[in-house]
Protein backbone atom coordinates (compact mmCIF):
# COMPACT_ATOMS: atom_id res chain seq x y z
CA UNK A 1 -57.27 75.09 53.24
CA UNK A 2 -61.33 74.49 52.58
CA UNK A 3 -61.93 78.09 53.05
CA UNK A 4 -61.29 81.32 54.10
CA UNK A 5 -64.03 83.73 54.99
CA UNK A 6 -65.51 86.37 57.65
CA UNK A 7 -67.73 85.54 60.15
CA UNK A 8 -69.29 86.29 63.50
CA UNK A 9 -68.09 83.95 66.90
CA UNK A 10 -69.83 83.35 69.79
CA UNK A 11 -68.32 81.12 72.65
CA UNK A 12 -71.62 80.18 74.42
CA UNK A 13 -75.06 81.26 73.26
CA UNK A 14 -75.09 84.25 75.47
CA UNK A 15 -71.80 85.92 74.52
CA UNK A 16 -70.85 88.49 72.70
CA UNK A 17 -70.65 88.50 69.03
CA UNK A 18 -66.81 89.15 67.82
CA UNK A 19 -66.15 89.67 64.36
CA UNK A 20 -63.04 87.26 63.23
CA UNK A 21 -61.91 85.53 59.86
CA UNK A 22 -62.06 82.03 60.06
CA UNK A 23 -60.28 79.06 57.80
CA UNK A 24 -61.39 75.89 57.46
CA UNK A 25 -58.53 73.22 56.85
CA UNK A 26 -58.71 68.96 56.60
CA UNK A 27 -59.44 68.10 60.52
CA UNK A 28 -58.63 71.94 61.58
CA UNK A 29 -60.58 75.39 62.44
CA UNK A 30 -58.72 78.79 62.77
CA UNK A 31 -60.56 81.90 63.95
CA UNK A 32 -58.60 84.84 64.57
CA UNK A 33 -59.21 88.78 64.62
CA UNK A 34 -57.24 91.08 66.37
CA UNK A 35 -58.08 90.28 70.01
CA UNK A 36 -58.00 86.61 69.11
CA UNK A 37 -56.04 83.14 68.05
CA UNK A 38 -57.74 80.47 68.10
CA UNK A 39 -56.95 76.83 66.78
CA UNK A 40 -59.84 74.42 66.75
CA UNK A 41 -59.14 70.84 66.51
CA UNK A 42 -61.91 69.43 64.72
CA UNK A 43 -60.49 65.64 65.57
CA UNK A 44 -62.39 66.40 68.88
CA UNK A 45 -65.79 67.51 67.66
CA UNK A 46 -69.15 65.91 68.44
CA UNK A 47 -71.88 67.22 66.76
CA UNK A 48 -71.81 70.13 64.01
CA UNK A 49 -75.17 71.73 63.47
CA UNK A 50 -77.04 74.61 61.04
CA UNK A 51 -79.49 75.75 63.38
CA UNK A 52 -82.07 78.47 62.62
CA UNK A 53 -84.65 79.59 65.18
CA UNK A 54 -85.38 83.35 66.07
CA UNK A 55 -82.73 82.73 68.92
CA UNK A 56 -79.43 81.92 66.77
CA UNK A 57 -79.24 81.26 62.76
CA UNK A 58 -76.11 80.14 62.06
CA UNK A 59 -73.90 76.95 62.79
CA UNK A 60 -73.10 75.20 66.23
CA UNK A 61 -70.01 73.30 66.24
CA UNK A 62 -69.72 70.95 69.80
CA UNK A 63 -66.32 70.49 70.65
CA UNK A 64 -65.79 67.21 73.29
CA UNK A 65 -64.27 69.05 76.10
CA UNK A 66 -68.58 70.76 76.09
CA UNK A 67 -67.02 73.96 74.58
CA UNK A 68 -69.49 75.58 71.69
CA UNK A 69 -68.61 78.05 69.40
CA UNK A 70 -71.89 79.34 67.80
CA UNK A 71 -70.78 80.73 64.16
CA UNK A 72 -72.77 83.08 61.54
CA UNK A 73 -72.77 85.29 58.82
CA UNK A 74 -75.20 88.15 57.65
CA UNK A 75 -75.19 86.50 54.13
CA UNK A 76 -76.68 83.28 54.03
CA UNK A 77 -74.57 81.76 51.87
CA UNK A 78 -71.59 82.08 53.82
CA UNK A 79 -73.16 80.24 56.57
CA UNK A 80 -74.03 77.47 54.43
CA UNK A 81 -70.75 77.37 52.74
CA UNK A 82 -69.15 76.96 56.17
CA UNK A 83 -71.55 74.20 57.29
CA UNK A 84 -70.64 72.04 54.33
CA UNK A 85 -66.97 72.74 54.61
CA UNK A 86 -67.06 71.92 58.37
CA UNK A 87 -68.64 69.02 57.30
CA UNK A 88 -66.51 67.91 54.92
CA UNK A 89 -63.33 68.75 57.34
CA UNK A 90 -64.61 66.93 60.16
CA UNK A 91 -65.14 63.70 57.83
CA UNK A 92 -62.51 60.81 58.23
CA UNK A 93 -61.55 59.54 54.81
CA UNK A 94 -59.68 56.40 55.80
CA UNK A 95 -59.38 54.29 58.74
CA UNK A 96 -55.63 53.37 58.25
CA UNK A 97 -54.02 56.75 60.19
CA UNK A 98 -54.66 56.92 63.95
CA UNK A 99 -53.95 60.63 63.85
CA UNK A 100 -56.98 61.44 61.12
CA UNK A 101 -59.53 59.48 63.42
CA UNK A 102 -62.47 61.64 65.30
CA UNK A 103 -60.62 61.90 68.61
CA UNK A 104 -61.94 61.93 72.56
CA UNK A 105 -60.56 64.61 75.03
CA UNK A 106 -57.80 61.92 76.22
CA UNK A 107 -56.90 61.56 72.04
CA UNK A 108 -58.37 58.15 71.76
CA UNK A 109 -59.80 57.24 68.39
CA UNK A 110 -64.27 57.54 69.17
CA UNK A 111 -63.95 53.96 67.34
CA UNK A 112 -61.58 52.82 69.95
CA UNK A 113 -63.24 53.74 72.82
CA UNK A 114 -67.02 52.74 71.53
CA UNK A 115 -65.71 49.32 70.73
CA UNK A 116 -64.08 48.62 74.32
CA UNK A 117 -66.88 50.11 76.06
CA UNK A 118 -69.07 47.23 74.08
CA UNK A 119 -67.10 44.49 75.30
CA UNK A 120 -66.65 46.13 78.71
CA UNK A 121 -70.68 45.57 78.90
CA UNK A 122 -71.42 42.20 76.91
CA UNK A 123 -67.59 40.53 76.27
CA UNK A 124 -65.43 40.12 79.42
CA UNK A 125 -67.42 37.21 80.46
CA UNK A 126 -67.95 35.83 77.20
CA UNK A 127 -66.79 32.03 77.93
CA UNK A 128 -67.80 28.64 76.24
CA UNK A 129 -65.91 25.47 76.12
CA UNK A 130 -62.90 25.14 77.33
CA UNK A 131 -59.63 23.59 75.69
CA UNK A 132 -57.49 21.82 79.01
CA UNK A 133 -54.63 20.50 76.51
CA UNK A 134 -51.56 21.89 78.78
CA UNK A 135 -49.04 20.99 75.69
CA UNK A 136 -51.27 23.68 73.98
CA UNK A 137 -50.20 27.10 73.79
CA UNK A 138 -53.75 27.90 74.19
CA UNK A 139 -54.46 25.54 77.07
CA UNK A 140 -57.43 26.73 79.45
CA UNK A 141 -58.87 28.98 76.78
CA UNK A 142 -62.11 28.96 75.60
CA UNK A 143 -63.14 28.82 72.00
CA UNK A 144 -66.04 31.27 72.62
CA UNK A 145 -63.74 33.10 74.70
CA UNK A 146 -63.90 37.11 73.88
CA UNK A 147 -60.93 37.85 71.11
CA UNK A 148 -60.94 33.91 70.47
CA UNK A 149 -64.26 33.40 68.23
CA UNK A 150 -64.40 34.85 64.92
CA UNK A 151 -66.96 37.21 64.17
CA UNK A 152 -69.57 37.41 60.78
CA UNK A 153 -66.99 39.24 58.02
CA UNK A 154 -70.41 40.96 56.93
CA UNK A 155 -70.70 42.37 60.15
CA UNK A 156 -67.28 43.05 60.78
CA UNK A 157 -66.93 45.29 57.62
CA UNK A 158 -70.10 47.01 57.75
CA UNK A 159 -69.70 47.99 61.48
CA UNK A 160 -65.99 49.44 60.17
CA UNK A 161 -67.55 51.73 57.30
CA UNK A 162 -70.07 52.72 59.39
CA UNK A 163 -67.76 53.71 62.16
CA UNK A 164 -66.19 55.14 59.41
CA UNK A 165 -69.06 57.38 58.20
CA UNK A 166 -70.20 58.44 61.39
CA UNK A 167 -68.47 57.10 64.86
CA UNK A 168 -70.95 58.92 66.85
CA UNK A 169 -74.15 58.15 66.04
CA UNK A 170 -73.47 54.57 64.82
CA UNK A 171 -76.14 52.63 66.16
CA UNK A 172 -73.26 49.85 68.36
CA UNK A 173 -76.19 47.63 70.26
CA UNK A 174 -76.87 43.55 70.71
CA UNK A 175 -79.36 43.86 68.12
CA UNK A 176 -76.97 44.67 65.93
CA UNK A 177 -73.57 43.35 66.15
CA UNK A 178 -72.22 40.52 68.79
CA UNK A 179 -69.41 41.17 71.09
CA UNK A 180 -67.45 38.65 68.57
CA UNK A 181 -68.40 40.73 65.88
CA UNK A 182 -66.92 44.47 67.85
CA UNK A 183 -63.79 42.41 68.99
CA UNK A 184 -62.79 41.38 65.88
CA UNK A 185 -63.43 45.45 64.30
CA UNK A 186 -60.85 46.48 66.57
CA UNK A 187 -58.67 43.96 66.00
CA UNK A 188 -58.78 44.57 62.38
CA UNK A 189 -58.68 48.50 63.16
CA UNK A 190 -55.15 47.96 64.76
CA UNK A 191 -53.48 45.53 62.53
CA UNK A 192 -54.81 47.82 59.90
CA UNK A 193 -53.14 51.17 60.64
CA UNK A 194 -50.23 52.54 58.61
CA UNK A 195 -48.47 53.44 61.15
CA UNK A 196 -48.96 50.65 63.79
CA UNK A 197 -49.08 52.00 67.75
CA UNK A 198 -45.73 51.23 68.70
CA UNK A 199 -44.94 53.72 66.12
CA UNK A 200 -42.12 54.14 62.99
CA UNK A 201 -39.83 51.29 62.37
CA UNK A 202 -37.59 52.74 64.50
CA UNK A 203 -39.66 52.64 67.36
CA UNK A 204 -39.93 49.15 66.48
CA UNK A 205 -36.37 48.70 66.58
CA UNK A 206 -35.79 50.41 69.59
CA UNK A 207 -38.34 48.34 71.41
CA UNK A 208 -36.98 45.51 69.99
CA UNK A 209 -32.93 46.54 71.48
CA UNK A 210 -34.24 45.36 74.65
CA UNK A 211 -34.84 42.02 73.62
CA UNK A 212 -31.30 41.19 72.45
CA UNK A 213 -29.32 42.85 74.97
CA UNK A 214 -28.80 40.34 77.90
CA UNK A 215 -26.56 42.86 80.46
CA UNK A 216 -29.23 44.72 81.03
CA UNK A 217 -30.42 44.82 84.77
CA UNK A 218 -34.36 44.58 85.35
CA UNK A 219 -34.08 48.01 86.95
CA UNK A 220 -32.70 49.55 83.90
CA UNK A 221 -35.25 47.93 81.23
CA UNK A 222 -38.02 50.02 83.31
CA UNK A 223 -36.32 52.73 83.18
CA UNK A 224 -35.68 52.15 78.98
CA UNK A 225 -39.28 51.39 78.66
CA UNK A 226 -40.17 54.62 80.55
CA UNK A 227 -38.09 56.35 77.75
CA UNK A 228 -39.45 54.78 74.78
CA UNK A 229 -43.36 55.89 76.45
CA UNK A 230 -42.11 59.19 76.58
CA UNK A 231 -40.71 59.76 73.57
CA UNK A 232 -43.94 58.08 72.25
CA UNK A 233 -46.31 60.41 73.61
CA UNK A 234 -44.09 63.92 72.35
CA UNK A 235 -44.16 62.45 68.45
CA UNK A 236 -46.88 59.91 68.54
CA UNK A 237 -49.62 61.32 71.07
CA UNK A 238 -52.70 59.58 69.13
CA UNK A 239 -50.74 56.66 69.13
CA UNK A 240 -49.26 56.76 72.73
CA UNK A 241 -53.14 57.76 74.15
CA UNK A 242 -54.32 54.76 72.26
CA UNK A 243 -51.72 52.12 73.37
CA UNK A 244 -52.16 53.15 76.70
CA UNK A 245 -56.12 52.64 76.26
CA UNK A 246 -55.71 49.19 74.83
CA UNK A 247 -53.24 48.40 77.64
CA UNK A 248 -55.66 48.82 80.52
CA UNK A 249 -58.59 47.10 78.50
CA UNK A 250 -56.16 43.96 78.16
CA UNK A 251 -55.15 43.96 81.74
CA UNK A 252 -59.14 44.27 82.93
CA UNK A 253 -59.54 41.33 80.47
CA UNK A 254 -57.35 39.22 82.15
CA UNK A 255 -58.19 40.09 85.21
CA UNK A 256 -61.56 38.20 84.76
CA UNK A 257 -60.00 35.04 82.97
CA UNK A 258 -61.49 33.27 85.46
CA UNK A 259 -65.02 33.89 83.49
CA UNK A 260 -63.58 34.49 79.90
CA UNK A 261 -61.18 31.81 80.10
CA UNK A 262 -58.41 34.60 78.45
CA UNK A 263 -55.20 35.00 80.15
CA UNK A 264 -52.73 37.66 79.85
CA UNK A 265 -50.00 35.21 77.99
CA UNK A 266 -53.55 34.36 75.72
CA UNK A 267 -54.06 38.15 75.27
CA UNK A 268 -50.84 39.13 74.76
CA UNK A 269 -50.60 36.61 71.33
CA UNK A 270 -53.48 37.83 70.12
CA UNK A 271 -52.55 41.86 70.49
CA UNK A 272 -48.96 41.20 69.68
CA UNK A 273 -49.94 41.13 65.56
CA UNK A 274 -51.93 44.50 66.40
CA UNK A 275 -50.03 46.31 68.25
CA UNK A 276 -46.70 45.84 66.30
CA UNK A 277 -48.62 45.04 62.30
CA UNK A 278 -47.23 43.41 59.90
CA UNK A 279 -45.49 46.02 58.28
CA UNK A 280 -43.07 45.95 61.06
CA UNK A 281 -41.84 42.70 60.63
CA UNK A 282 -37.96 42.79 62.68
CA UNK A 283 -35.42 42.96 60.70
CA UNK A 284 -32.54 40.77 61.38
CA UNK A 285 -30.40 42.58 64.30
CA UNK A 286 -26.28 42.02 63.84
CA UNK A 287 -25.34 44.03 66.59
CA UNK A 288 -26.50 44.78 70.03
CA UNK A 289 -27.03 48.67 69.85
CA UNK A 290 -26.21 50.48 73.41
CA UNK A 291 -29.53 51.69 75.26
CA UNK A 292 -28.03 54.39 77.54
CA UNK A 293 -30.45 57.03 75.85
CA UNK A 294 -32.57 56.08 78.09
CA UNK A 295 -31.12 53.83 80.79
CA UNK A 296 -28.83 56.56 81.34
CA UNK A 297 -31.54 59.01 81.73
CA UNK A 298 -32.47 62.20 83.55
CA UNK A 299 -32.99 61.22 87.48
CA UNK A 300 -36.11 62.81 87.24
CA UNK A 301 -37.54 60.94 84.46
CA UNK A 302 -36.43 57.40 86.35
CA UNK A 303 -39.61 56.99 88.88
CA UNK A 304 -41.74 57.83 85.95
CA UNK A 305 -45.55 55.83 85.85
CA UNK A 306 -47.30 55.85 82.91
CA UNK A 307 -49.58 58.39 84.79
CA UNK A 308 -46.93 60.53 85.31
CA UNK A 309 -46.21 60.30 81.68
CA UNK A 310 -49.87 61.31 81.06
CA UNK A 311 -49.24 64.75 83.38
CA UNK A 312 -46.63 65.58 81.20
C-alpha cells in the first residue's frame, strides 16, 4: 500500500462526519471503521481535489457513478499526505494494461471512449477518393476514408502521452488533432496492449477452435461464441466492456459506408491486428479440440445476447 492513516469521511457535503482508517493502494481506496467497509475503485475517479474554504478543508475525491466522498484530517499534514498519495494512486503509469487504465462506469478505458466519441462527431463521414478496383481487397474504399489515412506520428504520440497524463482534461478538439490523427491513437492503443482484448493465448486459441472445426452447426457456433463472451467478461471484464465498445463503434461505422466509403469486410481487416495483437500470433493447430464446453452448455445460457451478458 501508499498509506495507511486516520481520517474523517463524509459521503456528500452535508453528512455526517465518521471517523474510519483509510489505505491508499496503486488504483485502490479502503476506508473502514467499525460500522463500515468500503472499497473504492480509484480506476473510476474523475476529479480529486484539496479544497479549503470555511465550508470543508480537506480533499474531494469524484467518483464517476457522481458519488463524493469528502475526506479530512485535524492535522494538516495528513490531509496533504493523502492528496498526494491519491494522486499518485489514481495516476496510470503505462498504457499497455487495459485493466490499469482510468475506467468509465461501464469499465471502458476514458481513452477509449474520448477517442470514439471524436470520430462519432468529425470521422464517420470522413470520405475522399475512392479506389473502384473490384480485384482489390480494398475495392470501394476511400483513401481518406476514416481508419484508412494515416495520421501525423507527432500527433499521434503526443495525443497518447497526454491521454496518458491526464485522460480527462486533455484538451481532444479540431484545433488540435484530426480525426486521422484520434483514429490512428486508438488503433495504436489496441495493438499496443499486453494483453490484447480477446484475452490470454488461450482465449486466442479457443476462439480460434471454431475456425478449424467444420461439424459444427451454425446454431452451435452462437451458442460457443456466447460462451467464450461469458467467460470473457467473469476474468477479463475491462477487456470484455471494451471489446464490446469497439464492436458497436465498428458496426455504426459501417453502417454509414455509404459516406465513409468503409465497409464491415474493410473494418474488420483493419481491427483484426488490434483486436487479436501481434503477440497472439496462432500457433499451428494439429488437432481439432472438442468445443462441447460451451456448445454443450447450460439451456439457460443458450438464448444469451450480448446484453444479457452485460445483466449478468
Amino acid at each position: 500500500f501508499i498509506l495507511l492513516t486516520k481520517l474523517n469521511v463524509q459521503e456528500g457535503i452535508n453528512a455526517e462526519k465518521q471517523q474510519a482508517i483509510a489505505i491508499v493502494y496503486p488504483g485502490r481506496f479502503v476506508i473502514c471503521s467499525d460500522t463500515i467497509f468500503d472499497e473504492v475503485d480509484l480506476r473510476k475517479y474523475c476529479s480529486l481535489t484539496y479544497q479549503k474554504s470555511e465550508e470543508f478543508t480537506g480533499v474531494v475525491l469524484c467518483l464517476v457513478s457522481n458519488r463524493f466522498l469528502y475526506l479530512s484530517s485535524p492535522i494538516s499534514k495528513l490531509t496533504d499526505m493523502l492528496y498526494s498519495c491519491l494522486r499518485e494512486a489514481t495516476k496510470v503509469k503505462i498504457l499497455t494494461d487495459l485493466n490499469c487504465q482510468i475506467l468509465t462506469s461501464q469499465n471502458v478505458p476514458v481513452l477509449v471512449e474520448r477517442f470514439i466519441n471524436f470520430i462519432f462527431e468529425h470521422g464517420l463521414e470522413s470520405k475522399g477518393k475512392i479506389i473502384h478496383d473490384k480485384s482489390s481487397e480494398y475495392s470501394n474504399l476511400s483513401t481518406s476514408s476514416i481508419y484508412r489515412q494515416a495520421g501525423q506520428e507527432t500527433k499521434i504520440k503526443q495525443l497518447l502521452n497526454e491521454f496518458l497524463e491526464d485522460p480527462f482534461n486533455t484538451s481532444l478538439t479540431r484545433e488540435n488533432y484530426t480525426e486521422h490523427d484520434v483514429a490512428n491513437g486508438l488503433k495504436r492503443f489496441l495493438r499496443q496492449l499486453e494483453t490484447p482484448l480477446l484475452g490470454t493465448r488461450q482465449n486466442y486459441d479457443a476462439w480460434l477452435r471454431s475456425t478449424v472445426d467444420s461439424s459444427i452447426t451454425p446454431d452451435q457456433l452462437i451458442q460457443y461464441y456466447r460462451g467464450l463472451l461469458v467467460d470473457l467478461k467473469q476474468h477479463f471484464p475491462v477487456h470484455y466492456a471494451t471489446l464490446r465498445k469497439m464492436l458497436l463503434h465498428i458496426q455504426t461505422v459501417s453502417m454509414l459506408s455509404d459516406r465513409n466509403g468503409m465497409i464491415l469486410s474493410n473494418l474488420v481487416s483493419t481491427f483484426a491486428p488490434c483486436i487479436i495483437s501481434q503477440a497472439l500470433a496462432p500457433l499451428p493447430m494439429t488437432t481439432t479440440t472438442p468445443m462441447n464446453s460451451y456448445t454443450n452448455e447450460p439451456r439457460e445460457r443458450r438464448g444469451l445476447s450480448l446484453d444479457d451478458i452485460d445483466m449478468k
